[in-house]
Protein backbone atom coordinates (compact mmCIF):
# COMPACT_ATOMS: atom_id res chain seq x y z
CA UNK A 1 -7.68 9.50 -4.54
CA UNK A 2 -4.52 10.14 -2.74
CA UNK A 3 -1.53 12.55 -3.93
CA UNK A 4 2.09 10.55 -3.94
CA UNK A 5 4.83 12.43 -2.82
CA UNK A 6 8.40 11.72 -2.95
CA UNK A 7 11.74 13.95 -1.88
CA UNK A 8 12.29 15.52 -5.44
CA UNK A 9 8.45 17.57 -5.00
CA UNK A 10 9.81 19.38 -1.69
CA UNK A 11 6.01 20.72 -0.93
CA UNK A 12 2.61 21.33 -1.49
CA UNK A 13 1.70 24.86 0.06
CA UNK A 14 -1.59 27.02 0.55
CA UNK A 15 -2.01 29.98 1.83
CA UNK A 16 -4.79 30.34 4.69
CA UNK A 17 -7.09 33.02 5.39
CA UNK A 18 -9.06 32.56 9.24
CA UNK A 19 -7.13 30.14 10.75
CA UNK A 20 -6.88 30.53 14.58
CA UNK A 21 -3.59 31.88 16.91
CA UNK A 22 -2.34 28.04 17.93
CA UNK A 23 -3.05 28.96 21.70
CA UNK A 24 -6.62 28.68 20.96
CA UNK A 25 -8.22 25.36 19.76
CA UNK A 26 -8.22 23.71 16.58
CA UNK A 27 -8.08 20.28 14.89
CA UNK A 28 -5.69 19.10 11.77
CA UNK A 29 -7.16 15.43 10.34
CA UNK A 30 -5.16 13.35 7.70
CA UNK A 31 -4.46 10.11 6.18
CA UNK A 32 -1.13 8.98 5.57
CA UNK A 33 0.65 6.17 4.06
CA UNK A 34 4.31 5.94 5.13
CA UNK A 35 6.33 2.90 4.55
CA UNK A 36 9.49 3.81 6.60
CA UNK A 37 8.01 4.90 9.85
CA UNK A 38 11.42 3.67 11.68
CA UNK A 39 13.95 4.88 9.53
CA UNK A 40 15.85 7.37 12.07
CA UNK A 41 15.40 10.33 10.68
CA UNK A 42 13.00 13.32 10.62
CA UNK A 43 9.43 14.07 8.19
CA UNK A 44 7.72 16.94 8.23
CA UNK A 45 4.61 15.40 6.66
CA UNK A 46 2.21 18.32 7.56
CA UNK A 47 2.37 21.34 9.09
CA UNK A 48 0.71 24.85 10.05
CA UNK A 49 3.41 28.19 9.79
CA UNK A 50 4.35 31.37 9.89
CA UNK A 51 7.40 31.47 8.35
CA UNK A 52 10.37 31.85 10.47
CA UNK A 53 8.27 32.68 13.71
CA UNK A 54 5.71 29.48 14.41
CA UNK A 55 4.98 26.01 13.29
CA UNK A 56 3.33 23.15 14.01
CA UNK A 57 4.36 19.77 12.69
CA UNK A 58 2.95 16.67 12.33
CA UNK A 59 5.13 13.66 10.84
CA UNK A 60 7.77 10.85 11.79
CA UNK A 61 10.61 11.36 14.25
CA UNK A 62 11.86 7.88 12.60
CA UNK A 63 11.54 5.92 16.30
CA UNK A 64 8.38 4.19 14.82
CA UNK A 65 5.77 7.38 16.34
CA UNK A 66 3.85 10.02 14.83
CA UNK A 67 5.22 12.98 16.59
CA UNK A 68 3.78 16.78 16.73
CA UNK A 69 6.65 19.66 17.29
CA UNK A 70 7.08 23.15 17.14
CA UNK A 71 9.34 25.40 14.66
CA UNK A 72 12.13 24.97 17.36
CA UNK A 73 11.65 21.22 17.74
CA UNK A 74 9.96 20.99 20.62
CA UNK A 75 7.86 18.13 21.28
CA UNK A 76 4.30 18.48 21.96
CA UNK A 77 3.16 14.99 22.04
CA UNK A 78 3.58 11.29 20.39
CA UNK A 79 2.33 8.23 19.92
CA UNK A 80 4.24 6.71 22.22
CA UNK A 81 4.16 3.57 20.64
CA UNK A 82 0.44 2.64 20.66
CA UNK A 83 -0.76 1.44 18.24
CA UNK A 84 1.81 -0.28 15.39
CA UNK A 85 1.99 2.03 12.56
CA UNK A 86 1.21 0.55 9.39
CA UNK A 87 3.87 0.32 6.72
CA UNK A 88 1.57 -0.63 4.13
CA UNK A 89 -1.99 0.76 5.03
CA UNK A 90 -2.99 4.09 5.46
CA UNK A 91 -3.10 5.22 9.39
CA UNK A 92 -5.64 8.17 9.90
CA UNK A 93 -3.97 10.75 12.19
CA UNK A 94 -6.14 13.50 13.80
CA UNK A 95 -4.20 15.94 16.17
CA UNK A 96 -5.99 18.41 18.47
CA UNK A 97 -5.60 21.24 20.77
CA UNK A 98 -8.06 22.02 23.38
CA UNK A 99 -6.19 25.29 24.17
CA UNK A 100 -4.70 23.17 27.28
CA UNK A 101 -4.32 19.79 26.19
CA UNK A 102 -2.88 18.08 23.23
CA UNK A 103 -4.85 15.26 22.13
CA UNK A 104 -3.97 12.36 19.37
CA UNK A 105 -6.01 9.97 17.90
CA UNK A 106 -4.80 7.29 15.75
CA UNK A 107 -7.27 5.68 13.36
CA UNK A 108 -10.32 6.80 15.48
CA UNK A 109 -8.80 5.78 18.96
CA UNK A 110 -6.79 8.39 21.36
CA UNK A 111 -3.13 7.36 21.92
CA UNK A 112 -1.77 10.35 24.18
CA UNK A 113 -2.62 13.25 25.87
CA UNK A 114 -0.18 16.44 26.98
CA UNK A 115 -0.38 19.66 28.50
CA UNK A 116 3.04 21.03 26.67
CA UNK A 117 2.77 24.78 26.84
CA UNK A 118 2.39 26.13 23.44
CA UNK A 119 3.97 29.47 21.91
CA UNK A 120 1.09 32.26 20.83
CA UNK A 121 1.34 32.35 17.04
CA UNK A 122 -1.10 32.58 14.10
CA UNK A 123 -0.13 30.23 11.11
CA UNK A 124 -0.98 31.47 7.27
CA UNK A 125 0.42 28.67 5.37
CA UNK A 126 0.13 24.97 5.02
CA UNK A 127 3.12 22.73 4.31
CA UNK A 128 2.24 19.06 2.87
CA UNK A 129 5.98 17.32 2.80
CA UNK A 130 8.61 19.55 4.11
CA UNK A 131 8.96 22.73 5.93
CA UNK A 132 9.61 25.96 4.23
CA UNK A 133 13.43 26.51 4.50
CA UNK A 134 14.22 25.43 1.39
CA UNK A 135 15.74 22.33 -0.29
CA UNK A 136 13.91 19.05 0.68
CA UNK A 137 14.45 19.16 4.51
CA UNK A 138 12.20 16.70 6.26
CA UNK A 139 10.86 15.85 2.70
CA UNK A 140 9.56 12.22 2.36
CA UNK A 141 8.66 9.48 0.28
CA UNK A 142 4.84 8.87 1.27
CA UNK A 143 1.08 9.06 0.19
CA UNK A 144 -1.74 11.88 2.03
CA UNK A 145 -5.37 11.85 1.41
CA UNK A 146 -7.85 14.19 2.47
CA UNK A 147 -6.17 17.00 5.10
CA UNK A 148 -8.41 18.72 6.97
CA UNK A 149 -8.41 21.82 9.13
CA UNK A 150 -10.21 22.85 11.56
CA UNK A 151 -10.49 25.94 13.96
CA UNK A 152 -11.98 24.18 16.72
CA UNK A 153 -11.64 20.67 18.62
CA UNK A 154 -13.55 17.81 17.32
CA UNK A 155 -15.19 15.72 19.65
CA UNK A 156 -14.57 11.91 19.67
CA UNK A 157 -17.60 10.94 18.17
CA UNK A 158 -16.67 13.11 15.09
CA UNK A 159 -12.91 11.76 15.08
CA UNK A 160 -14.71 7.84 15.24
CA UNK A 161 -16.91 9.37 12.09
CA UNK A 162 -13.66 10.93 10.21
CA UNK A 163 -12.06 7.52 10.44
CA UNK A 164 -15.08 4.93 9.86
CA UNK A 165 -15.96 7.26 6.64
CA UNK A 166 -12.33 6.69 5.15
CA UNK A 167 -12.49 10.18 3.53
CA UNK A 168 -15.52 10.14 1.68
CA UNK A 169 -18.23 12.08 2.46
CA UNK A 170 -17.60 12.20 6.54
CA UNK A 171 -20.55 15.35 6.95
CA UNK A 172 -18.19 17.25 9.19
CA UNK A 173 -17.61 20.94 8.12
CA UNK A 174 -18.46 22.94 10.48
CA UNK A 175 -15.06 24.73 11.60
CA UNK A 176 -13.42 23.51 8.46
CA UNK A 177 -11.02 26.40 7.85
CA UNK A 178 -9.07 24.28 4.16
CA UNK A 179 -9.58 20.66 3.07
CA UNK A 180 -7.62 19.03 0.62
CA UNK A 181 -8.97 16.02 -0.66
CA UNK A 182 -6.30 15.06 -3.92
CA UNK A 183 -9.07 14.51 -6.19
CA UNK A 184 -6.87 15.58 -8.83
CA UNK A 185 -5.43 12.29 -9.93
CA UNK A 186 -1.74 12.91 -10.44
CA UNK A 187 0.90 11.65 -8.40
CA UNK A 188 4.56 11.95 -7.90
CA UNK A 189 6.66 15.08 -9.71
CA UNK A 190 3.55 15.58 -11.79
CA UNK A 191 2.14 17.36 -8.97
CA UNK A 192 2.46 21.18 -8.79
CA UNK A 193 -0.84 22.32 -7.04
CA UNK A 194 -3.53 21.18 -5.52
CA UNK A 195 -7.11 22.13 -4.95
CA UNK A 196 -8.54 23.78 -1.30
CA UNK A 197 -11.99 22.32 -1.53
């Protein structure tokens, strides 16, 4: 069951233990369901931080892409208009980092690949809508299933598996370093935690 967010919730956080410096490799793995991919403006949907120092983002630059960036903006990689993003279905989104190469896959198929240099920097907190400077900055109106992170690349084969399972029971933990899976049934401002499974 998916969590539904909207601008009034600002963010769903948790606090990591054993997640990786972002130089080195690791994978993040979500489903989404956005219905305003084009809307010009900017969604943090998730993201990996140290507050005030590093990020990583994952969300909607509002040009129809999923878009990674950095804490300053910075773009690591997009979609680059691959694959039509769905404004009614869920799109799977796995991002990884190879500690070289940038790598994402959209519903089990790779879209783009990058070598963008990347800033040293060891994240301790998750962001799920929003990043944490307060108020609802790049807060959206969307539904996320079953986040998962890893702290170590996934091959294809397991992204294909990820995907084709639809979050249920996908067999893939080793390297899982938090997984959220919204089994706790409550959408919208009713939400006020959520459980790292």
């Amino acid at each position: 069951m998916a969590v539904q967010l909207n601008q009034t919730d600002i963010h769903l956080t948790g606090t990591v233990s054993g997640f990786s410096d972002i130089t080195s490799p690791f994978t993040v793995s979500t489903w989404i369901q956005y219905n305003n991919w084009t809307d010009g403006t900017t969604k943090s949907l998730v993201g990996l931080y140290l507050t005030g120092t590093t990020a990583i983002q994952i969300g909607a630059r509002g040009d129809g892409n999923i878009t990674v960036w950095t804490w300053g903006g910075g773009v690591l990689i997009t979609s680059n208009g691959a694959i039509p993003l769905s404004q009614t279905e869920y799109v799977h989104v796995v991002y990884t980092f190879d500690g070289g190469s940038h790598r994402l896959y959209i519903n089990g198929l790779l879209v783009n690949i990058t070598t963008t240099s990347q800033v040293p920097g060891s994240p301790d907190t998750i962001y799920i809508n929003g990043y944490p400077t307060g108020g609802t900055n790049e807060t959206g109106f969307y539904a996320i299933d079953d986040t998962i992170y890893f702290n170590r690349q996934l091959t294809l084969d397991e992204i294909q598996t990820l995907y084709n399972s639809s979050g249920i029971r996908d067999g893939i933990y080793y390297g899982v370093v938090a997984r959220y899976t919204f089994c706790e049934g409550l959408s919208g401002t009713a939400v006020a935690t959520v459980r790292d499974y």
